[in-house]
PDB file of N, CA and C in Angstrom:
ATOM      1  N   UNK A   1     -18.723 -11.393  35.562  1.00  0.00           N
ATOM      2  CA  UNK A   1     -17.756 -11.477  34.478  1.00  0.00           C
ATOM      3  C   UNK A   1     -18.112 -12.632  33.540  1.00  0.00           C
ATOM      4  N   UNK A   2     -18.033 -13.750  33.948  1.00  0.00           N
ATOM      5  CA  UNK A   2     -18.840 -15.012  33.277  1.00  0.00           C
ATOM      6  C   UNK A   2     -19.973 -14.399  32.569  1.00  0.00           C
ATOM      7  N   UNK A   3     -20.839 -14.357  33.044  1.00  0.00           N
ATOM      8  CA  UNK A   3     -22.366 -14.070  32.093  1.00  0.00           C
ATOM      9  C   UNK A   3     -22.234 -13.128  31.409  1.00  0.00           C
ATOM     10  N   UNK A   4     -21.309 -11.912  31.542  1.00  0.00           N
ATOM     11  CA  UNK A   4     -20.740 -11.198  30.286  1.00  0.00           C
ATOM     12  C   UNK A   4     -19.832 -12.237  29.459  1.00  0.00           C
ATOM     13  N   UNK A   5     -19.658 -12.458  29.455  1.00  0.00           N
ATOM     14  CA  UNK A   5     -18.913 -13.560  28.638  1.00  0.00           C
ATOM     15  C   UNK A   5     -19.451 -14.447  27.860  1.00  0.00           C
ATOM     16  N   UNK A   6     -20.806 -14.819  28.349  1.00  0.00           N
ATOM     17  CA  UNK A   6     -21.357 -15.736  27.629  1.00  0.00           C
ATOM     18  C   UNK A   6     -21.793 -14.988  27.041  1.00  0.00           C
ATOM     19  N   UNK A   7     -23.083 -14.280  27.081  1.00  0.00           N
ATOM     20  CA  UNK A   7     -24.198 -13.004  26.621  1.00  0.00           C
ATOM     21  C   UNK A   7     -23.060 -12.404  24.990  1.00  0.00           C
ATOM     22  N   UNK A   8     -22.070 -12.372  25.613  1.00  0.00           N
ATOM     23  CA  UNK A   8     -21.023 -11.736  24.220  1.00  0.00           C
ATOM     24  C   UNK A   8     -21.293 -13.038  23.274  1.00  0.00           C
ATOM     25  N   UNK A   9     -21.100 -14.064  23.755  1.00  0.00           N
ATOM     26  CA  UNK A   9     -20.541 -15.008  22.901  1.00  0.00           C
ATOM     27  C   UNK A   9     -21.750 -15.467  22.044  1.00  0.00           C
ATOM     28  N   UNK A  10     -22.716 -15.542  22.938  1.00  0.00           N
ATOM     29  CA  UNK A  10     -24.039 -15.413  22.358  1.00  0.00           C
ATOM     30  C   UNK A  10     -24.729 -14.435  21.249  1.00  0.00           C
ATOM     31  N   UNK A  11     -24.059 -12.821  21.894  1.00  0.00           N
ATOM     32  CA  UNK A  11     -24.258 -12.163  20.801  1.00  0.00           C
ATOM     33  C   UNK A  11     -23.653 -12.358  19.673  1.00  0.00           C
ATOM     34  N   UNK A  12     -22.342 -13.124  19.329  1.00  0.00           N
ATOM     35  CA  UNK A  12     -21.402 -13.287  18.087  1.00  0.00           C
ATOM     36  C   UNK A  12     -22.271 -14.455  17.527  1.00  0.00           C
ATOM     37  N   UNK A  13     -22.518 -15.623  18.394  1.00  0.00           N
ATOM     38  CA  UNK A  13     -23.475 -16.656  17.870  1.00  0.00           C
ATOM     39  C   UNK A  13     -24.546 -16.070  16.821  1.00  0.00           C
ATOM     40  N   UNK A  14     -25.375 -15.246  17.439  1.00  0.00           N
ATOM     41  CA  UNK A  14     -26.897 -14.383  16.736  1.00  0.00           C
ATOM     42  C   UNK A  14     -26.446 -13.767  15.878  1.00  0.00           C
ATOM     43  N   UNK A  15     -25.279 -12.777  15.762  1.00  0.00           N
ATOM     44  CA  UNK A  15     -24.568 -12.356  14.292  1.00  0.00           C
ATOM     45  C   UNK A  15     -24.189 -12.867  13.189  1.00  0.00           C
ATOM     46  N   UNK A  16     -23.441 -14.077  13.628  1.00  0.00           N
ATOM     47  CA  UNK A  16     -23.384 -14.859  12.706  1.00  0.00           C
ATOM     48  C   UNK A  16     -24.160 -15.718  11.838  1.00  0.00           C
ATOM     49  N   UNK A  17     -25.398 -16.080  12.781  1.00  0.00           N
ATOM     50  CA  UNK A  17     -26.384 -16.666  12.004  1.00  0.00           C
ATOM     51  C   UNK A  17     -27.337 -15.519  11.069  1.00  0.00           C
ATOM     52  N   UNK A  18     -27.562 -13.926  11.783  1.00  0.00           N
ATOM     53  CA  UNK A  18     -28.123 -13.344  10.896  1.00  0.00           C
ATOM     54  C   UNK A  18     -27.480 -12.565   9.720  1.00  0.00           C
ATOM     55  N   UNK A  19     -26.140 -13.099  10.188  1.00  0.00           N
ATOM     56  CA  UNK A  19     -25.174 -12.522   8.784  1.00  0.00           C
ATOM     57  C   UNK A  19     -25.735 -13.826   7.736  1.00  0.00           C
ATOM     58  N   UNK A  20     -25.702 -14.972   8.350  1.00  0.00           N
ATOM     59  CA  UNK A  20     -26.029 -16.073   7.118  1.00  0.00           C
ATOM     60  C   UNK A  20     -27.167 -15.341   6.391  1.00  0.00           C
ATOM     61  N   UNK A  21     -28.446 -15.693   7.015  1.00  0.00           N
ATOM     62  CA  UNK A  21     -29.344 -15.144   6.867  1.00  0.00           C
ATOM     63  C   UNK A  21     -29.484 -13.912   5.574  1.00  0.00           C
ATOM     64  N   UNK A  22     -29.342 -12.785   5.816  1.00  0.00           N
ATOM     65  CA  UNK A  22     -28.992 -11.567   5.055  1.00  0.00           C
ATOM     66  C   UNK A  22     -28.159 -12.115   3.902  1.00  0.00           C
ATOM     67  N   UNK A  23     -27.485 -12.498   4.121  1.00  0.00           N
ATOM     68  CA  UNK A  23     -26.375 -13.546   2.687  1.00  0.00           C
ATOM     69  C   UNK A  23     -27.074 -13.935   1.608  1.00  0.00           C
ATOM     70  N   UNK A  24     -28.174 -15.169   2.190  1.00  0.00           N
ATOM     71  CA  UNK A  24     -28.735 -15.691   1.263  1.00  0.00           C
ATOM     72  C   UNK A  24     -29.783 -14.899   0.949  1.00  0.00           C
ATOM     73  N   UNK A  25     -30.521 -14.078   1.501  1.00  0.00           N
ATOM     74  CA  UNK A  25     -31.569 -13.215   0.979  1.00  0.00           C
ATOM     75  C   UNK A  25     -31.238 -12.407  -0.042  1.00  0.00           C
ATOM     76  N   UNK A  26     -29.631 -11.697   0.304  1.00  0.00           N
ATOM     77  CA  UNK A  26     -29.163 -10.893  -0.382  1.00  0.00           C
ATOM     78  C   UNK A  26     -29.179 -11.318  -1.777  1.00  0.00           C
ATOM     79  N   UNK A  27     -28.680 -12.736  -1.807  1.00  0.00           N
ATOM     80  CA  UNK A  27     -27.789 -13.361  -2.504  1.00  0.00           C
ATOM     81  C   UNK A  27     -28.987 -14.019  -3.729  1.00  0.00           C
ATOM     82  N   UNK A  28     -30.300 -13.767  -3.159  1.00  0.00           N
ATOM     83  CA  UNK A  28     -31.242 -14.094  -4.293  1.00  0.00           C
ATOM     84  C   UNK A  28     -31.570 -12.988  -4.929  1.00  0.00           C
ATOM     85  N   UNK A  29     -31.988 -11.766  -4.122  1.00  0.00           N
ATOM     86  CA  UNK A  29     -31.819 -10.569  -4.896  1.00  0.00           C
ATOM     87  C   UNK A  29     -30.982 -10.099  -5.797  1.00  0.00           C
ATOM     88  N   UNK A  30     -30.010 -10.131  -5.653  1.00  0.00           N
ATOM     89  CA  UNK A  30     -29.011  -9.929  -6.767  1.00  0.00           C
ATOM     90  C   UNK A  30     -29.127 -11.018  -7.578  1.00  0.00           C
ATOM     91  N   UNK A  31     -29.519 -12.210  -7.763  1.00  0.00           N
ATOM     92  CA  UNK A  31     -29.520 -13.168  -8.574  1.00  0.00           C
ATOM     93  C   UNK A  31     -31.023 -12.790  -9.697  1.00  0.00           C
ATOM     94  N   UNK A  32     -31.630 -12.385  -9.067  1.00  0.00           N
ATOM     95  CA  UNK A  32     -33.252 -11.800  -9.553  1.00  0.00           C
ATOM     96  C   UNK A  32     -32.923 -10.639 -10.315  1.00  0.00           C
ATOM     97  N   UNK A  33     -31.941  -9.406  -9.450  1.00  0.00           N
ATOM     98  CA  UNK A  33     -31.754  -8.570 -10.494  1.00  0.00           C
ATOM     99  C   UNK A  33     -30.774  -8.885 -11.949  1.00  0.00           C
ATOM    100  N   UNK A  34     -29.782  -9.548 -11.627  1.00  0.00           N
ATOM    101  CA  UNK A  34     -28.880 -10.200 -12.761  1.00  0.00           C
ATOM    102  C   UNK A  34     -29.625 -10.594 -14.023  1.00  0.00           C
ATOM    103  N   UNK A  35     -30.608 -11.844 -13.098  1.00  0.00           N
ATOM    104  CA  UNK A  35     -31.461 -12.656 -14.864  1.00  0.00           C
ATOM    105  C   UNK A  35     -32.615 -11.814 -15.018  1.00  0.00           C
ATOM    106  N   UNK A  36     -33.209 -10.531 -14.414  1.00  0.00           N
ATOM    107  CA  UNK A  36     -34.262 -10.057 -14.881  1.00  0.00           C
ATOM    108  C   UNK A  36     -34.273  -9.898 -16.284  1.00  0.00           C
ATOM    109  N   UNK A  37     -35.078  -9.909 -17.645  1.00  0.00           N
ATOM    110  CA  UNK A  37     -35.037  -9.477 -18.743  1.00  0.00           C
ATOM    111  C   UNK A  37     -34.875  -8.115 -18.593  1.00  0.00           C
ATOM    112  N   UNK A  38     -35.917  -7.142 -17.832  1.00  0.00           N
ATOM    113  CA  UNK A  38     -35.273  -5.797 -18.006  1.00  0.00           C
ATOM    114  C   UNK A  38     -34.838  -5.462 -16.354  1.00  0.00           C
ATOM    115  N   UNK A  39     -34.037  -5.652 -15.782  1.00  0.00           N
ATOM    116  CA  UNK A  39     -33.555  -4.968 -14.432  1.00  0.00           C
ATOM    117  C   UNK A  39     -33.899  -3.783 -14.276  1.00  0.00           C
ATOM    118  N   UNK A  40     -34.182  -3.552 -13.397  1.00  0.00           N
ATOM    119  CA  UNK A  40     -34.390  -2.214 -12.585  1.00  0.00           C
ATOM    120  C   UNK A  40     -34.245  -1.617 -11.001  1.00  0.00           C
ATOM    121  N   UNK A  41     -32.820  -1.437 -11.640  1.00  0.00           N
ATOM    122  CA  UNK A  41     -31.899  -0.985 -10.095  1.00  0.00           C
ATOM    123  C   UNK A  41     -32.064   0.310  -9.959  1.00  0.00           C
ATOM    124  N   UNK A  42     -31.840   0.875  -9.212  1.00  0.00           N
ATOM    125  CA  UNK A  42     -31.597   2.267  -8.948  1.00  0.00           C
ATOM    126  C   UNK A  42     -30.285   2.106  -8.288  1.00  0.00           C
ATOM    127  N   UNK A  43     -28.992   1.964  -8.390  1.00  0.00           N
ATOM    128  CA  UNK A  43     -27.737   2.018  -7.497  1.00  0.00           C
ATOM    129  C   UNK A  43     -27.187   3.010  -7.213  1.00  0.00           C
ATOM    130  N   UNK A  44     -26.969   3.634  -5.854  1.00  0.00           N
ATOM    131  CA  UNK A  44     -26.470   4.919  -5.344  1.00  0.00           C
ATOM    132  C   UNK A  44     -25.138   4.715  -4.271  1.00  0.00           C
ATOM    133  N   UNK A  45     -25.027   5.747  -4.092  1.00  0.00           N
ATOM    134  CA  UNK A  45     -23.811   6.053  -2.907  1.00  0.00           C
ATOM    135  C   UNK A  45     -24.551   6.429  -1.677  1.00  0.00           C
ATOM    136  N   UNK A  46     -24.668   6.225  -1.151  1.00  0.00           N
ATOM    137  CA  UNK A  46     -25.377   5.769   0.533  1.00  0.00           C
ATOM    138  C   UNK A  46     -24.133   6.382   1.718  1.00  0.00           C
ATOM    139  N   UNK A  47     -24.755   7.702   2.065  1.00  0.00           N
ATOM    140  CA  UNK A  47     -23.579   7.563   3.594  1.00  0.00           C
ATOM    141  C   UNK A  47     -24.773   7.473   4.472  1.00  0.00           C
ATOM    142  N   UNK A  48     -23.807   6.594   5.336  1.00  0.00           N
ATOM    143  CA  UNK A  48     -24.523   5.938   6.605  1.00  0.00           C
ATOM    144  C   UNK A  48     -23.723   6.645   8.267  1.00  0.00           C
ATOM    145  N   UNK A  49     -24.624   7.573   8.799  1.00  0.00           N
ATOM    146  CA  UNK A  49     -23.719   7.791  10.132  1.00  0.00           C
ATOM    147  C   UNK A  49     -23.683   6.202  10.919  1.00  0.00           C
ATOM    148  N   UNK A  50     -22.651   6.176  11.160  1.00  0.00           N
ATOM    149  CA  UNK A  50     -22.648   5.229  12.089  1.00  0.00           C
ATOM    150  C   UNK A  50     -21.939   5.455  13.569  1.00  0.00           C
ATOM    151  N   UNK A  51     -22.636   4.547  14.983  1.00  0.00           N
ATOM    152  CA  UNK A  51     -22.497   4.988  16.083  1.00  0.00           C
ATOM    153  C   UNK A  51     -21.192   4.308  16.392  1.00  0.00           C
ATOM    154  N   UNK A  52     -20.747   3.002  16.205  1.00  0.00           N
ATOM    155  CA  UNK A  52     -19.584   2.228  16.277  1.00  0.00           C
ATOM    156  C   UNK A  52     -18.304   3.023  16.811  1.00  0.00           C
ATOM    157  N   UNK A  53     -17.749   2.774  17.870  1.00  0.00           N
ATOM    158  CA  UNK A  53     -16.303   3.840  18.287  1.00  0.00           C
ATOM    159  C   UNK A  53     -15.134   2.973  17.973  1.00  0.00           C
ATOM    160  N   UNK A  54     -15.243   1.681  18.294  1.00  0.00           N
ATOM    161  CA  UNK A  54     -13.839   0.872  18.028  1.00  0.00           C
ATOM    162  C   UNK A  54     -13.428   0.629  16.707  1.00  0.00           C
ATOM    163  N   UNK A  55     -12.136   0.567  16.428  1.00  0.00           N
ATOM    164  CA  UNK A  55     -11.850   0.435  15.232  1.00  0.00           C
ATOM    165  C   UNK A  55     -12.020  -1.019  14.678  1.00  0.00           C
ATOM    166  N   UNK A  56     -12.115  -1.799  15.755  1.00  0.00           N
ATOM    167  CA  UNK A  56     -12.708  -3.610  15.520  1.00  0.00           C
ATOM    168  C   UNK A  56     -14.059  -3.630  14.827  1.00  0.00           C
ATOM    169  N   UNK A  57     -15.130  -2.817  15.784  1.00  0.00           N
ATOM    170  CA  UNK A  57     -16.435  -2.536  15.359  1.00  0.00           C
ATOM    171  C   UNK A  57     -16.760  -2.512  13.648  1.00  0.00           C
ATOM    172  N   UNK A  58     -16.278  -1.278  13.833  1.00  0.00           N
ATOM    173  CA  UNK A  58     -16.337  -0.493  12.304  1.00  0.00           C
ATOM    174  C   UNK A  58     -15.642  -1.411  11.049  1.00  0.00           C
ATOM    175  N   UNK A  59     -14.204  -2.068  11.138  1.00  0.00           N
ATOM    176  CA  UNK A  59     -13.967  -2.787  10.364  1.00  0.00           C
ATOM    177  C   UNK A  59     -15.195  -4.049  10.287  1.00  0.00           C
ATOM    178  N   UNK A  60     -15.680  -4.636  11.113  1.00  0.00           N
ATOM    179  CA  UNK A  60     -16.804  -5.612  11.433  1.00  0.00           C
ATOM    180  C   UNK A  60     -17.842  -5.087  10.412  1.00  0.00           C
ATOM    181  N   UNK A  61     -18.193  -4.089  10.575  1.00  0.00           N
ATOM    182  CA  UNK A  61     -19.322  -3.190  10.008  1.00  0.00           C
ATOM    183  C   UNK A  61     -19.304  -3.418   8.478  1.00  0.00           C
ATOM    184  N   UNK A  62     -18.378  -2.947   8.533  1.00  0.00           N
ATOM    185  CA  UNK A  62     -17.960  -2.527   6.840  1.00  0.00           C
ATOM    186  C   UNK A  62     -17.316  -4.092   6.035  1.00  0.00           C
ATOM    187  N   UNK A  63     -16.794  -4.785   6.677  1.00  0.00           N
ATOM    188  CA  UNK A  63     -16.767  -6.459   5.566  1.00  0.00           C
ATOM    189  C   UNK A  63     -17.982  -7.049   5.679  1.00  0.00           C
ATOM    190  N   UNK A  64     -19.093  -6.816   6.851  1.00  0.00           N
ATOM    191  CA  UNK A  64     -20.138  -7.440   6.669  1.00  0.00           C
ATOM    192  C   UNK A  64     -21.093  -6.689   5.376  1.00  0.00           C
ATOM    193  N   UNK A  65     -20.777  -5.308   5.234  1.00  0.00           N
ATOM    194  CA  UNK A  65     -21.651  -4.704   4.202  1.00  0.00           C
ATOM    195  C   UNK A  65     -21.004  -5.285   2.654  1.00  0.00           C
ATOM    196  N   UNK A  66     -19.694  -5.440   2.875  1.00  0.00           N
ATOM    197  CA  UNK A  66     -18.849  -5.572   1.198  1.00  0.00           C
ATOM    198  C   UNK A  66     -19.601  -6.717   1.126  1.00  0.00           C
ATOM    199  N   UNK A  67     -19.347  -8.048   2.169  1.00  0.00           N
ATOM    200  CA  UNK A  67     -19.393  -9.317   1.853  1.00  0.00           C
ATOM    201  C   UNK A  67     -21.186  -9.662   1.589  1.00  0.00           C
ATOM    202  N   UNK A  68     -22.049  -8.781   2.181  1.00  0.00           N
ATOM    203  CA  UNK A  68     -23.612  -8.910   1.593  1.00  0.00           C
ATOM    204  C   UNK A  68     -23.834  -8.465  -0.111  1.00  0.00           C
ATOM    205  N   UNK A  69     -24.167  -9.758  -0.804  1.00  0.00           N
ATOM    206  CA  UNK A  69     -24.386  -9.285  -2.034  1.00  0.00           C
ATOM    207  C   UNK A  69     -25.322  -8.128  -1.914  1.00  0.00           C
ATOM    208  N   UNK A  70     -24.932  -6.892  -3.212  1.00  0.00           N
ATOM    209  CA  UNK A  70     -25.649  -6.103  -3.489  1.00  0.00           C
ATOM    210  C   UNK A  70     -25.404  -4.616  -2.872  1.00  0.00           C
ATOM    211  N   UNK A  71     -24.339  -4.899  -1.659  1.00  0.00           N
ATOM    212  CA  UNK A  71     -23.696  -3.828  -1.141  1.00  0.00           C
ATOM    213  C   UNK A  71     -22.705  -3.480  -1.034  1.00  0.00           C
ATOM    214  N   UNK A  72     -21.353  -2.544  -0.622  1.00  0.00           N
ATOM    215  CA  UNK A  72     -19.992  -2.236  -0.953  1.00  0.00           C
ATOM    216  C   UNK A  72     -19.589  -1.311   0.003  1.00  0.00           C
ATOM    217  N   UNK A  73     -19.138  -1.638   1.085  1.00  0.00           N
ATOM    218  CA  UNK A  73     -18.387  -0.313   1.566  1.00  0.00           C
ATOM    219  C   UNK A  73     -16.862  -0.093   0.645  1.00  0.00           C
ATOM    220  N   UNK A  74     -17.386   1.799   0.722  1.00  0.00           N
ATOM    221  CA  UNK A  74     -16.657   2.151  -0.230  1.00  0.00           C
ATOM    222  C   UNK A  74     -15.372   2.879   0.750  1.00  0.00           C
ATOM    223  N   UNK A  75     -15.919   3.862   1.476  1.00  0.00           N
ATOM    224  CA  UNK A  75     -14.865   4.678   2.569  1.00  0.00           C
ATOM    225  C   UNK A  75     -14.959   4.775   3.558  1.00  0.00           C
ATOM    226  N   UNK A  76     -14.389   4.764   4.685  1.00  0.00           N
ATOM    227  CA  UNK A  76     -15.018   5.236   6.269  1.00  0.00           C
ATOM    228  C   UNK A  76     -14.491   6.835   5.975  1.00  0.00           C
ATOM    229  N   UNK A  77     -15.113   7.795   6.885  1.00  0.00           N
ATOM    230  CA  UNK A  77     -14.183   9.163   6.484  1.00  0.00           C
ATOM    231  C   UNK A  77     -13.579   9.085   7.908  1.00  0.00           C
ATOM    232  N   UNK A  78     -12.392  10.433   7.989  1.00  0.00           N
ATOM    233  CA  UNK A  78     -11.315  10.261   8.508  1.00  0.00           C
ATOM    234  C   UNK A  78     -11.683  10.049  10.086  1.00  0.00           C
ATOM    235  N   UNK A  79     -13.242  11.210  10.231  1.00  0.00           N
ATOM    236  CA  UNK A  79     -13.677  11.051  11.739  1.00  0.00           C
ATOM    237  C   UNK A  79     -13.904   9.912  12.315  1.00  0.00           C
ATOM    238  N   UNK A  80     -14.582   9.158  11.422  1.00  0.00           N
ATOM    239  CA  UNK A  80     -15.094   7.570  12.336  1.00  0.00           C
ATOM    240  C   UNK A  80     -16.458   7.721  12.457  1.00  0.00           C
ATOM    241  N   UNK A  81     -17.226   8.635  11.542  1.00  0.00           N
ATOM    242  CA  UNK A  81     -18.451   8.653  11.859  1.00  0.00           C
ATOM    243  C   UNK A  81     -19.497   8.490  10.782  1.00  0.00           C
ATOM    244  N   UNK A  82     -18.573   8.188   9.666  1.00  0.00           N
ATOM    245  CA  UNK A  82     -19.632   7.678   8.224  1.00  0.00           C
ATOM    246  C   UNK A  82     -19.055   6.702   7.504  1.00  0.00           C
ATOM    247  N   UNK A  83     -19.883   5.784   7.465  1.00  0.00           N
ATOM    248  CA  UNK A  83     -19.720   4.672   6.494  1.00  0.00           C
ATOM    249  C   UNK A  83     -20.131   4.878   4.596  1.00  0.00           C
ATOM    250  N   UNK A  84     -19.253   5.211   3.975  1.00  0.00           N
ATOM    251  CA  UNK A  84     -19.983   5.447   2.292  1.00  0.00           C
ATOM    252  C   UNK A  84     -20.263   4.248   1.655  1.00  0.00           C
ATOM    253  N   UNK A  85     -21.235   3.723   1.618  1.00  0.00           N
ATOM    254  CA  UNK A  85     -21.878   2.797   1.054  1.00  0.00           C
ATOM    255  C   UNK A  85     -22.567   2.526  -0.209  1.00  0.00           C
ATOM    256  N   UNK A  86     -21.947   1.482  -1.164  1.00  0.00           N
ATOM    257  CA  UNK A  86     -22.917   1.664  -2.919  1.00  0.00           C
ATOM    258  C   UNK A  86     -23.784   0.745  -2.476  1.00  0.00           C
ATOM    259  N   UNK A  87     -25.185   0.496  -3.139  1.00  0.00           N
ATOM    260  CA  UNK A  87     -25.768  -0.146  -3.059  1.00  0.00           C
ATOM    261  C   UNK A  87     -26.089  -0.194  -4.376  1.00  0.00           C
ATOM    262  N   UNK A  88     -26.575  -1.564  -4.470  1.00  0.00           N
ATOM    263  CA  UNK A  88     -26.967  -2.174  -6.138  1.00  0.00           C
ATOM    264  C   UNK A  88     -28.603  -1.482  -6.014  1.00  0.00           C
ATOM    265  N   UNK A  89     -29.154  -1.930  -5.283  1.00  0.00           N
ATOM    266  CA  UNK A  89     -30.310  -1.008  -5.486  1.00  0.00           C
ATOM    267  C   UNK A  89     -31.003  -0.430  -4.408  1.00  0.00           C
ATOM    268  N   UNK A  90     -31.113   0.661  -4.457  1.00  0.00           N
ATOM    269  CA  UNK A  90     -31.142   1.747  -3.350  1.00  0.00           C
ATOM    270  C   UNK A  90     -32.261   2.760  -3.780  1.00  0.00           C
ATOM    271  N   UNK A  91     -33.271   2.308  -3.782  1.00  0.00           N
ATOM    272  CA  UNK A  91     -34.811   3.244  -3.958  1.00  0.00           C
ATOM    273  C   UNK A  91     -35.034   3.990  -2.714  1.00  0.00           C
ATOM    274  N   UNK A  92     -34.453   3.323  -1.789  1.00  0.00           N
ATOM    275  CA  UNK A  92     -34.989   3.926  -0.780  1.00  0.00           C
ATOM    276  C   UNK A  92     -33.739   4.081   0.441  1.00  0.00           C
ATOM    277  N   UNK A  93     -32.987   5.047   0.171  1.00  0.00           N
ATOM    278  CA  UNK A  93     -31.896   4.850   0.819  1.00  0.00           C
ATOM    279  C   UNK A  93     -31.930   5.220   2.456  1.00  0.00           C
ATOM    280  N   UNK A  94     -32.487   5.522   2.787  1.00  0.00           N
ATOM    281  CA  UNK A  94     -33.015   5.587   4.210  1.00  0.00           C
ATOM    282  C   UNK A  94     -33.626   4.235   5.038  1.00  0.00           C
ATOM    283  N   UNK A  95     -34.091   3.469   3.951  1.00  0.00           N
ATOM    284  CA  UNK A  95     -34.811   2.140   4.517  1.00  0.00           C
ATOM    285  C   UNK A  95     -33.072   1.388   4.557  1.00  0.00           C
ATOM    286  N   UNK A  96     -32.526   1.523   3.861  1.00  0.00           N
ATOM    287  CA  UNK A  96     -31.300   0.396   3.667  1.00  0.00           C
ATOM    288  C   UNK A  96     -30.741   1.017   5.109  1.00  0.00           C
ATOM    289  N   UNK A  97     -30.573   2.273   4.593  1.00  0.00           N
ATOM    290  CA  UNK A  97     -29.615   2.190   6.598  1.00  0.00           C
ATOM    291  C   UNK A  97     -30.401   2.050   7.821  1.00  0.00           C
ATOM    292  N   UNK A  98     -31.432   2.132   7.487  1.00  0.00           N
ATOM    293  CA  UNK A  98     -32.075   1.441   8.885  1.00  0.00           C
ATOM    294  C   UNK A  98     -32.155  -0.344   8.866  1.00  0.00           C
ATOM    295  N   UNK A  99     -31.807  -0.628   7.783  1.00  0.00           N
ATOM    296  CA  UNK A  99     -31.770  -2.113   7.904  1.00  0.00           C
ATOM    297  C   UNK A  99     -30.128  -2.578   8.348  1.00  0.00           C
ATOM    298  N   UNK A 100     -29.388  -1.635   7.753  1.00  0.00           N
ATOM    299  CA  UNK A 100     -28.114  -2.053   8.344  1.00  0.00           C
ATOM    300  C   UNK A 100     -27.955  -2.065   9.217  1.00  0.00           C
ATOM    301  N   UNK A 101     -28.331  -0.695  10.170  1.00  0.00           N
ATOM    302  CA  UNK A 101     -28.407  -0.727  11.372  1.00  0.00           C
ATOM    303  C   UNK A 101     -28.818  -1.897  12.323  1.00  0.00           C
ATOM    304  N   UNK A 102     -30.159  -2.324  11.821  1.00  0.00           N
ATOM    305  CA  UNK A 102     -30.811  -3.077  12.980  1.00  0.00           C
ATOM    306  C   UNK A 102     -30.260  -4.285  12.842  1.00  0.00           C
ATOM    307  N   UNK A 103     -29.936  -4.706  11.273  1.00  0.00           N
ATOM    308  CA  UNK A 103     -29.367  -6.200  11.239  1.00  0.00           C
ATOM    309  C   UNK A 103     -28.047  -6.316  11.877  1.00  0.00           C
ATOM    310  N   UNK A 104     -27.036  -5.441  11.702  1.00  0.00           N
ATOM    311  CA  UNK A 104     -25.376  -5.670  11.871  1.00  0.00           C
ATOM    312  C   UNK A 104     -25.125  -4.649  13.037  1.00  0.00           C
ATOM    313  N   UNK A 105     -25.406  -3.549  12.744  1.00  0.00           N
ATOM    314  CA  UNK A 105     -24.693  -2.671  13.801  1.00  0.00           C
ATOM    315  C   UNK A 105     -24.951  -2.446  14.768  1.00  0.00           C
ATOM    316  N   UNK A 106     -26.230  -2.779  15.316  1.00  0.00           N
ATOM    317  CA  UNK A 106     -26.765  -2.692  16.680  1.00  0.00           C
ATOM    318  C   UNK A 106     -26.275  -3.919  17.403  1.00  0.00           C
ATOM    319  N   UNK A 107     -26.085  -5.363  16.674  1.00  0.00           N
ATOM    320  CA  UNK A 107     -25.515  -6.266  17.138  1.00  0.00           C
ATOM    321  C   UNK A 107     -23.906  -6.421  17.724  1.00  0.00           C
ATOM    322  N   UNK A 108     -23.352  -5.527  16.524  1.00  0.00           N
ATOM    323  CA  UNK A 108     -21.867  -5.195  17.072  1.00  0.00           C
ATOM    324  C   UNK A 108     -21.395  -4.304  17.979  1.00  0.00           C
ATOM    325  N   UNK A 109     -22.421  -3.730  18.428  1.00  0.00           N
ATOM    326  CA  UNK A 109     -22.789  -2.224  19.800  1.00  0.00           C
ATOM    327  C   UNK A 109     -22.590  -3.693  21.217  1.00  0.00           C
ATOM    328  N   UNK A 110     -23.624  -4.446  20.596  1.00  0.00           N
ATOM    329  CA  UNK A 110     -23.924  -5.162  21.857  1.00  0.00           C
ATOM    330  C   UNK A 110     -22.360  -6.154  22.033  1.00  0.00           C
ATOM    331  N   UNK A 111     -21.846  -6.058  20.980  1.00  0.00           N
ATOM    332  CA  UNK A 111     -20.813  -7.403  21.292  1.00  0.00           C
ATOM    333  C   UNK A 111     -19.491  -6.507  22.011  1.00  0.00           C
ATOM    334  N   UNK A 112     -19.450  -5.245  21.113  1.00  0.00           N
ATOM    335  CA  UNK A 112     -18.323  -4.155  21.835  1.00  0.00           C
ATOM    336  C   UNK A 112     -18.485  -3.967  23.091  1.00  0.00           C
ATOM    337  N   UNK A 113     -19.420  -3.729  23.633  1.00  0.00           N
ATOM    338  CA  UNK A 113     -20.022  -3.871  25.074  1.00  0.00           C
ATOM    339  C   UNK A 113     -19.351  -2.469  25.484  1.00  0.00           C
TER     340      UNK A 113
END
């Protein structure tokens, strides 16, 4: 019970620092696209299946996507099984949800336990 306990706490530790992380990366990108002389976004609507069952999870999920510059959760749908996501720039919208995935949501799998 203990070492689950820690291992969790640990996992919230590692989230939090790679939420920093992602923040400021984010947070130059969008600063790059802003002062570009000519920008060039491609911004789309992104649904993302997501595996997340708790309703803790999923809210987790989705303020970490609003609060990363450059991204927005827009809706969960009614099932619990898609996240609708804008992205400021989204060329490759398949690469973004595999980055969400690996950065945030696989971490919050591990913390839901």
């Amino acid at each position: 019970m203990r070492s689950s306990l820690v291992t969790r706490a640990w996992d919230c530790v590692v989230l939090a620092a790679v939420f920093q992380r992602e923040l400021l990366k984010s947070s130059v990108a969008v600063a790059q696209a802003a002062f570009a002389r000519e920008p060039r976004t491609a911004s789309a609507i992104i649904a993302m299946p997501i595996r997340l069952r708790t309703e803790f999870g999923i809210a987790v999920l989705a303020n970490m996507v609003t609060l990363t510059p450059g991204t927005c959760s827009l809706h969960i749908s009614d099932d619990r099984r898609t996240l609708f996501i804008h992205s400021l720039d989204a060329d490759d919208p398949e690469a973004i949800v595999a980055d969400i995935r690996s950065t945030f949501e696989d971490r919050i799998r591990r913390i839901e336990g």
